[in-house]
N, C-alpha and C. Protein backbone atom coordinates (compact mmCIF):
# COMPACT_ATOMS: atom_id res chain seq x y z
N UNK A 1 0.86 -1.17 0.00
CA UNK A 1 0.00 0.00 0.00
C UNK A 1 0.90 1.23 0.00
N UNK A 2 0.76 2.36 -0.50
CA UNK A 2 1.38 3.03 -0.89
C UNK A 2 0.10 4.58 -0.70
N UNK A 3 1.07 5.49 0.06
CA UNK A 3 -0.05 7.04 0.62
C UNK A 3 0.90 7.65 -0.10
N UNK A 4 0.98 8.68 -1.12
CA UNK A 4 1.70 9.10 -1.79
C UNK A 4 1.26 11.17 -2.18
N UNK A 5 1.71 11.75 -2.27
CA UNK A 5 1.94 13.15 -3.01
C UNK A 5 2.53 13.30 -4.12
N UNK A 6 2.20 13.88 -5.64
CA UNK A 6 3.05 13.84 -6.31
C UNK A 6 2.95 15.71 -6.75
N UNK A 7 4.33 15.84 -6.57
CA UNK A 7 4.46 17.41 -6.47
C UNK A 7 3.97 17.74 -7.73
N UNK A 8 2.62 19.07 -7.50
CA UNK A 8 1.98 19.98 -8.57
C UNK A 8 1.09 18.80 -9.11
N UNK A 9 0.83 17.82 -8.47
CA UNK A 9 -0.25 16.38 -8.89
C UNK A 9 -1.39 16.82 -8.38
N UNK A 10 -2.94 16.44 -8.30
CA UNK A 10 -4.00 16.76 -8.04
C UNK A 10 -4.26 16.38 -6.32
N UNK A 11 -3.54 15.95 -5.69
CA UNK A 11 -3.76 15.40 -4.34
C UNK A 11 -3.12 14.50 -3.63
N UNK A 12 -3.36 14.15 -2.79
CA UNK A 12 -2.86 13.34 -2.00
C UNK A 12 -3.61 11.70 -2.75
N UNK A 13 -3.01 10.61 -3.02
CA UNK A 13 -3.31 9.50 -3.64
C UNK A 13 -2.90 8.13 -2.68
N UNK A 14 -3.69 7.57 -2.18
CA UNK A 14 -3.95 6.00 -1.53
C UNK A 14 -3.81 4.86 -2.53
N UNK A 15 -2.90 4.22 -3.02
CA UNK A 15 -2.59 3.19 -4.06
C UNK A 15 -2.87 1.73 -3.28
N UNK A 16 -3.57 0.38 -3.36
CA UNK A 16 -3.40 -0.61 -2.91
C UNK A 16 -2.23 -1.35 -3.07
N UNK A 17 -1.22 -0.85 -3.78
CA UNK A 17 -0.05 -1.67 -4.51
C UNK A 17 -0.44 -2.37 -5.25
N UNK A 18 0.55 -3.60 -5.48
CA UNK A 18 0.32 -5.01 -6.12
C UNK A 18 -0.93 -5.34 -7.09
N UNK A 19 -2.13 -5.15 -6.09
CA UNK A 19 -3.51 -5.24 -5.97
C UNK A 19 -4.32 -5.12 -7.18
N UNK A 20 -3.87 -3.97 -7.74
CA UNK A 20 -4.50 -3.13 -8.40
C UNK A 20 -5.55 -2.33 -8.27
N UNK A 21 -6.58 -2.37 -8.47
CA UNK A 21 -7.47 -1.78 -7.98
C UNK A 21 -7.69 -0.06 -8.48
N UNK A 22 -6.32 0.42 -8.68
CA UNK A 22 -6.86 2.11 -8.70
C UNK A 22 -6.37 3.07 -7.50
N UNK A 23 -6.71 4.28 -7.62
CA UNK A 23 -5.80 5.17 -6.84
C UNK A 23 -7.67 5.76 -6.13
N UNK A 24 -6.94 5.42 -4.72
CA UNK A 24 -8.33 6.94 -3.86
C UNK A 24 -7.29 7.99 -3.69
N UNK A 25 -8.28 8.88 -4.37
CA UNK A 25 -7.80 10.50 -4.49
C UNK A 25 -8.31 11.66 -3.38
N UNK A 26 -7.51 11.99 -2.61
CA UNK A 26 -8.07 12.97 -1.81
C UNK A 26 -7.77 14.57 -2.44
N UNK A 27 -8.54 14.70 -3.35
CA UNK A 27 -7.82 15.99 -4.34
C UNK A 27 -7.89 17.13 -3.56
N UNK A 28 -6.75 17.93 -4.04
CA UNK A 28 -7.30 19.49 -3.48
C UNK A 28 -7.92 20.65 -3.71
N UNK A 29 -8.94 19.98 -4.65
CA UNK A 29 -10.12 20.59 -4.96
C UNK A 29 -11.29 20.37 -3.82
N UNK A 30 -10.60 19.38 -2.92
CA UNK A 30 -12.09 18.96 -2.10
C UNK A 30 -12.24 17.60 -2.25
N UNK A 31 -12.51 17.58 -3.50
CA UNK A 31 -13.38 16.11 -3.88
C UNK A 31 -12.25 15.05 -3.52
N UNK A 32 -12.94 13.74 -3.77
CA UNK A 32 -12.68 12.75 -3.11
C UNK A 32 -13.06 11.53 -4.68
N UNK A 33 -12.22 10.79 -5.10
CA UNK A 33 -12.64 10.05 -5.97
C UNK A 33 -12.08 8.42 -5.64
N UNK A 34 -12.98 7.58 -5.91
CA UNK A 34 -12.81 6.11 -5.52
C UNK A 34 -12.92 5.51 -6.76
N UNK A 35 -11.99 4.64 -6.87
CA UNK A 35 -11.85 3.49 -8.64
C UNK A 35 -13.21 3.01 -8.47
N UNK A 36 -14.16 2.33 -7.36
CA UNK A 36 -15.16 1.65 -7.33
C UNK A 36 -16.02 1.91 -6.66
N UNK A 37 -17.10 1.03 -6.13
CA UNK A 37 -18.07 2.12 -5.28
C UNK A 37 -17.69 2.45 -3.82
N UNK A 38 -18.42 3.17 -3.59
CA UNK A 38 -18.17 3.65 -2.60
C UNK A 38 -18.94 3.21 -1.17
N UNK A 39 -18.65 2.87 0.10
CA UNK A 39 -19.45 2.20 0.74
C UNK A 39 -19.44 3.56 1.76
N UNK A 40 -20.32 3.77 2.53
CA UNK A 40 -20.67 4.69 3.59
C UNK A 40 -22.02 4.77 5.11
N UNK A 41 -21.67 4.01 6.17
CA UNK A 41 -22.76 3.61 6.79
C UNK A 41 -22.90 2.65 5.73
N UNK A 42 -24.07 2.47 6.16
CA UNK A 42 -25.17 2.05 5.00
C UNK A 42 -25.87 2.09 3.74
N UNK A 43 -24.91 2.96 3.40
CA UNK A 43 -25.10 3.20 1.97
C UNK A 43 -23.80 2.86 0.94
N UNK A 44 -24.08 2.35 -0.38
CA UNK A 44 -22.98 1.95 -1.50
C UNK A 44 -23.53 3.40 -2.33
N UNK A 45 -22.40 3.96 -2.62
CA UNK A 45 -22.59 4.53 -4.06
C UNK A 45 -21.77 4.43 -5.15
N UNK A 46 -22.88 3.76 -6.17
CA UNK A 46 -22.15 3.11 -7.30
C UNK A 46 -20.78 3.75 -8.30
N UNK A 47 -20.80 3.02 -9.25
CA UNK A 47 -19.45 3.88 -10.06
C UNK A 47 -20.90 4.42 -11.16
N UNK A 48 -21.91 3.96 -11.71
CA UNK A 48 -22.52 4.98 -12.50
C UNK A 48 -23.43 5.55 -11.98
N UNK A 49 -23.43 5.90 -10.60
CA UNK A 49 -23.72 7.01 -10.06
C UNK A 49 -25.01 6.89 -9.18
N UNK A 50 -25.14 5.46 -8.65
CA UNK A 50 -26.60 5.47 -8.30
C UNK A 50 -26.56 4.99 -6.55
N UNK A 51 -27.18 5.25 -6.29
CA UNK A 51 -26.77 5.27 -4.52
C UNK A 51 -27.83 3.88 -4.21
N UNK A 52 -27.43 3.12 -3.18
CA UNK A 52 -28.58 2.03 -2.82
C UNK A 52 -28.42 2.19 -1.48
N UNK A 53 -29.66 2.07 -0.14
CA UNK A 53 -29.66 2.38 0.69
C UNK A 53 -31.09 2.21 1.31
N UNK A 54 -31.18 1.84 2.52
CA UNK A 54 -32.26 1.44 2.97
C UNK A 54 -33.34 2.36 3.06
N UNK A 55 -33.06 3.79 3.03
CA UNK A 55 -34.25 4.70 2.87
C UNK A 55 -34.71 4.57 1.50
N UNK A 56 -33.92 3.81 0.31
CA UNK A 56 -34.52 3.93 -1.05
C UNK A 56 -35.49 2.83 -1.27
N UNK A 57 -34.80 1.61 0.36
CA UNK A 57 -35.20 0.08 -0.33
C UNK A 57 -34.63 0.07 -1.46
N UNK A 58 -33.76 -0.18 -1.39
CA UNK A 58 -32.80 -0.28 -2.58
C UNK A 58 -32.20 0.52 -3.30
N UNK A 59 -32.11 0.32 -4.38
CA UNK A 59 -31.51 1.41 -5.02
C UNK A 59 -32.01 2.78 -5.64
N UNK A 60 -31.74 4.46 -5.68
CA UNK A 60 -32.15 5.52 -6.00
C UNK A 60 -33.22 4.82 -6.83
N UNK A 61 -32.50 4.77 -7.92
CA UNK A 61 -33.18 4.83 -9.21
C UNK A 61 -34.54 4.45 -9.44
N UNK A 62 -34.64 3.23 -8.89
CA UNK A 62 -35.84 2.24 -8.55
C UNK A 62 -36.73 2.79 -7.92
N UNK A 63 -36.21 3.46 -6.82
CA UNK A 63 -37.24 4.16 -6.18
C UNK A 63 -37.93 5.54 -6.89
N UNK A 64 -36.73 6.32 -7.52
CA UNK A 64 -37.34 7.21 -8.55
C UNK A 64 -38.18 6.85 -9.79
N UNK A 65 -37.71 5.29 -10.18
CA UNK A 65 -38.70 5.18 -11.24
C UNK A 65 -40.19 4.61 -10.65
N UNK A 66 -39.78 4.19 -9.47
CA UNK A 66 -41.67 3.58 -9.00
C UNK A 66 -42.50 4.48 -8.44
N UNK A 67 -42.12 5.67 -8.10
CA UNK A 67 -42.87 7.25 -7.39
C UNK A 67 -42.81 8.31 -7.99
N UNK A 68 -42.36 8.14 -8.91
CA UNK A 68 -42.66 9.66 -9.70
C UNK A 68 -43.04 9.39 -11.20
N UNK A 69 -44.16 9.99 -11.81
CA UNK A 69 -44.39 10.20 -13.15
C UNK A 69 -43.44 10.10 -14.14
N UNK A 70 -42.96 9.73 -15.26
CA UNK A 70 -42.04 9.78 -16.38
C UNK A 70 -42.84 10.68 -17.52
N UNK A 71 -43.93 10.26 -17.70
CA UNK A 71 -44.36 10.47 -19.07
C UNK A 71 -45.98 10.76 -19.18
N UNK A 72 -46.92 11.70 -19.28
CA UNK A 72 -48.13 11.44 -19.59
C UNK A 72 -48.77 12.15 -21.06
N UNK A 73 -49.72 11.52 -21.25
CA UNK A 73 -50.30 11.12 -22.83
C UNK A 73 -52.09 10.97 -22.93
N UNK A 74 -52.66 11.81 -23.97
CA UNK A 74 -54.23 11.64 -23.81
C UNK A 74 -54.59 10.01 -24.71
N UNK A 75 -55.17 9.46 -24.11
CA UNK A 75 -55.31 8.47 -24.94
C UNK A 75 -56.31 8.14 -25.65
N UNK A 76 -57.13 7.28 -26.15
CA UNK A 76 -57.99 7.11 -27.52
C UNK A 76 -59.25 8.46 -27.17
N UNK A 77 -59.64 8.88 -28.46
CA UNK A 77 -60.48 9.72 -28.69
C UNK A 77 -61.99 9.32 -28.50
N UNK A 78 -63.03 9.77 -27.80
CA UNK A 78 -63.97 9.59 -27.82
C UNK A 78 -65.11 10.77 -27.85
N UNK A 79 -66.51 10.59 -28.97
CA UNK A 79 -66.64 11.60 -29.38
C UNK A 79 -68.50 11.29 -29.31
N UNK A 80 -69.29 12.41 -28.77
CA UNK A 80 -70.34 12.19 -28.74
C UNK A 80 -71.64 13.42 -29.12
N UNK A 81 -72.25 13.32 -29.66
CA UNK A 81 -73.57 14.60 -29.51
C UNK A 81 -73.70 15.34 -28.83
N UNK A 82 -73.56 16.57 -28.75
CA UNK A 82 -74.18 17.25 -27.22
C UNK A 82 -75.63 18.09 -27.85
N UNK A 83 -75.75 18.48 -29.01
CA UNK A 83 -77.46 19.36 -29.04
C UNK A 83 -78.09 17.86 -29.75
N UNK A 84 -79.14 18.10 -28.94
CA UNK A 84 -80.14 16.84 -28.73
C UNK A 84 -79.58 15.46 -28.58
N UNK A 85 -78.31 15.43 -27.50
CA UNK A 85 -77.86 14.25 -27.66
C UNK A 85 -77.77 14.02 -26.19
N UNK A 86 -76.99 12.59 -25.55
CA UNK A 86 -76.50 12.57 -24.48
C UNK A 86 -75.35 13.79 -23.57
N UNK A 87 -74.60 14.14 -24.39
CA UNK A 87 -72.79 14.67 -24.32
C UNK A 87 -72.47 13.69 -22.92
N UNK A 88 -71.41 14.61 -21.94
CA UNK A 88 -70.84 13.71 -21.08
C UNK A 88 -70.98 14.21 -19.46
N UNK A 89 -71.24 13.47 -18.83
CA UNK A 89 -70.65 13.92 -17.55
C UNK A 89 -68.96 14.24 -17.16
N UNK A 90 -69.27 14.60 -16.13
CA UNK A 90 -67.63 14.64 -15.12
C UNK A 90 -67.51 13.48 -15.04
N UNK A 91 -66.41 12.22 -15.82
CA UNK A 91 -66.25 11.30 -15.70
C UNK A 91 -64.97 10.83 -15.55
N UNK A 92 -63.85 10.75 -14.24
CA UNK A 92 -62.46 10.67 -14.41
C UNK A 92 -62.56 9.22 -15.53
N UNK A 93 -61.57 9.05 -16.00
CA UNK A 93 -60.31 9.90 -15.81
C UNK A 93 -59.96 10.76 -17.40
N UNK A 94 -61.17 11.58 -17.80
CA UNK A 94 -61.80 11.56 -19.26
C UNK A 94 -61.85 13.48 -19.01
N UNK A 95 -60.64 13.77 -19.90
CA UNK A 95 -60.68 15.25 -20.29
C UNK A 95 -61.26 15.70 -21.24
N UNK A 96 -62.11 17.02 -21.32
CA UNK A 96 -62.57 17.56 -22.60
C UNK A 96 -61.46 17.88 -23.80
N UNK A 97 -61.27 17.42 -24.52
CA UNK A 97 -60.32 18.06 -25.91
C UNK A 97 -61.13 18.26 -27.14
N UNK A 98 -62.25 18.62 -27.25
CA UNK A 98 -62.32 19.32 -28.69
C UNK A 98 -64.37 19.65 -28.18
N UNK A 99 -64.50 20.84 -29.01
CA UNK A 99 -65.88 21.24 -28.99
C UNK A 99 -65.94 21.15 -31.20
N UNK A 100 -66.89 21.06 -31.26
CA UNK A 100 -67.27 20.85 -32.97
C UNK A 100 -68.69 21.32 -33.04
N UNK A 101 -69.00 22.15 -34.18
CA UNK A 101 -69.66 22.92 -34.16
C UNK A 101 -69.88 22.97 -36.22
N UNK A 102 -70.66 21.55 -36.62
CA UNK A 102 -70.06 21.29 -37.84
C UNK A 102 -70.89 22.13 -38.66
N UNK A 103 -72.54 22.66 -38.16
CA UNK A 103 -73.61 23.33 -39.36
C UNK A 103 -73.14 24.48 -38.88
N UNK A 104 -72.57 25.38 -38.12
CA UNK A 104 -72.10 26.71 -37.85
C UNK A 104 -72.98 27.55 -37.32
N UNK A 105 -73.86 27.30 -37.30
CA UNK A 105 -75.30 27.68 -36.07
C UNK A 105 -74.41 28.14 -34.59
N UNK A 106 -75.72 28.54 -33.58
CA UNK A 106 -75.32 29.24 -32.56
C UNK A 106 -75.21 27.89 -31.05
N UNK A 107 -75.16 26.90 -32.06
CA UNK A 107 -74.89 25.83 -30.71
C UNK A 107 -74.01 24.62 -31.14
N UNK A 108 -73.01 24.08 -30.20
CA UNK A 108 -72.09 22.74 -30.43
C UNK A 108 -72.59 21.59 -30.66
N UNK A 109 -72.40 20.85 -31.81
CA UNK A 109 -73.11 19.86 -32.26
C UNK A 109 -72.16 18.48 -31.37
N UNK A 110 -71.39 18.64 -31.36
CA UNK A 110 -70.30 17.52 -30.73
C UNK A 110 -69.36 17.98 -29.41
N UNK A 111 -68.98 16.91 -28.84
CA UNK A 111 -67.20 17.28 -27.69
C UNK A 111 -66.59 15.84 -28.16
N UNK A 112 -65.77 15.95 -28.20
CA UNK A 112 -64.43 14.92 -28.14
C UNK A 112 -63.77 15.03 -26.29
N UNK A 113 -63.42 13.70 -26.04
CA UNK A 113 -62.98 13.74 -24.87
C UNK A 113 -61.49 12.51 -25.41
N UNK A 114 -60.70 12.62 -24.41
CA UNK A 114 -59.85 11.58 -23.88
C UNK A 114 -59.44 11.12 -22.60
N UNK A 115 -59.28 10.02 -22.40
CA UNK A 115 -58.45 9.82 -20.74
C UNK A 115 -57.06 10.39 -20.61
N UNK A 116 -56.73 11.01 -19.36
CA UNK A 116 -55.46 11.47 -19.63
C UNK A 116 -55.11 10.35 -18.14
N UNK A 117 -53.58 9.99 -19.39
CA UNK A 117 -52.71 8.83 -18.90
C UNK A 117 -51.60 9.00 -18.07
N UNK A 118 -50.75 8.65 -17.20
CA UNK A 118 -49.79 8.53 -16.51
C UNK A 118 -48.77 7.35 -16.85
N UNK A 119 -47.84 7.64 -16.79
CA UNK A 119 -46.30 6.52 -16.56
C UNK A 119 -45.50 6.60 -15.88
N UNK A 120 -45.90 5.63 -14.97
CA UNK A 120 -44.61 5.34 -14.03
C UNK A 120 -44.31 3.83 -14.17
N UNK A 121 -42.93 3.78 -13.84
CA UNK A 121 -42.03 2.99 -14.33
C UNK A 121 -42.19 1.88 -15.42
N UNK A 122 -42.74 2.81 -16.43
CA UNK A 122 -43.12 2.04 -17.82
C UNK A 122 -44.16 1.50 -17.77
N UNK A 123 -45.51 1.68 -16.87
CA UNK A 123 -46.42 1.58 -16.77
C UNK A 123 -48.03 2.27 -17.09
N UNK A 124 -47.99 2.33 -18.05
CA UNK A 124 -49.12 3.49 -18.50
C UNK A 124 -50.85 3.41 -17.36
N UNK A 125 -51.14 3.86 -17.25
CA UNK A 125 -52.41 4.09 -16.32
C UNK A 125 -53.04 4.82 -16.40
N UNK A 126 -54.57 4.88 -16.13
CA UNK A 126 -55.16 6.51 -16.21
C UNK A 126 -54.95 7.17 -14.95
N UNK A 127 -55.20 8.67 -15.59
CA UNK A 127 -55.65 9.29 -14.17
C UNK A 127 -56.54 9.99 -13.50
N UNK A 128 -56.53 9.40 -12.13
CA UNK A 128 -58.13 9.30 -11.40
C UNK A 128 -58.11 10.54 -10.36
N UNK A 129 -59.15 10.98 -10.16
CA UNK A 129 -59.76 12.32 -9.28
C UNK A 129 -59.68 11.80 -7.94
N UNK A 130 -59.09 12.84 -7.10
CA UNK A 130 -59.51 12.21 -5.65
C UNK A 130 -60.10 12.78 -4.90
C-alpha cells in the first residue's frame, strides 16, 4: 500500500499496490474520488452514479422510477352529440379536448374527450380524481 503526493499532482493518492485496484484521491479541490463504489454507513454509491440504501429500499433509481411520473399522454379519442344528444358527464379519468360545431349555427353539435394517462415505471395508467 502506498499514501503518496506527487508534487503539482492533483492530491494526496492512496494506491493498494500489487492489488490493483486504482488510486483513492483525496484531491485538493475537495473532492474525493474512488476506482469503485463507494461504501458509507449504510449506503454503496455506485461507479454509474446510483446510490442504494435502505431509505430507497434499494436502489435511488428504482425508487425514482416507482414514485414519480415519467411520461403522460391523452389516450384514444372519444366523441359524442351534445345538441339533442346525451354529451358527457364529469367522468375521471376523461378530459374535454375538442368542442365541434359542424352546421355553424349558434350551438355545439359535438365534444371529443380523452383519458389522460400517466407513466410510471413504464407503466401506462389513467388518471383518477380524488
Amino acid at each position: 500500500m502506498w499514501l503518496y503526493k506527487d508534487k503539482g499532482g492533483d492530491g494526496v493518492r492512496l494506491n493498494n499496490g500489487n492489488d490493483g485496484s486504482g488510486d483513492w484521491v483525496f484531491n485538493k479541490n475537495g473532492h474525493f474520488y474512488s476506482p469503485q463504489a463507494l461504501h458509507a454507513a449504510g449506503a454503496t454509491y455506485q461507479e454509474d452514479g446510483n446510490i442504494h440504501g435502505s431509505v430507497w429500499g434499494g436502489h435511488l433509481s428504482g425508487w425514482l422510477n416507482n414514485t414519480f411520473v415519467r411520461d403522460i399522454r391523452l389516450g384514444h379519442m372519444q366523441e359524442v352529440q351534445v345538441w339533442r344528444g346525451p354529451g358527457y358527464r364529469d367522468e375521471p379519468p376523461h378530459v374535454i379536448t375538442g368542442a365541434y360545431n359542424w352546421n355553424s349555427d349558434e350551438y355545439v353539435d359535438l365534444i371529443q374527450r380523452r383519458p389522460l394517462q400517466k407513466n410510471i415505471n413504464g407503466n401506462w395508467m389513467n388518471v383518477w380524481c380524488m
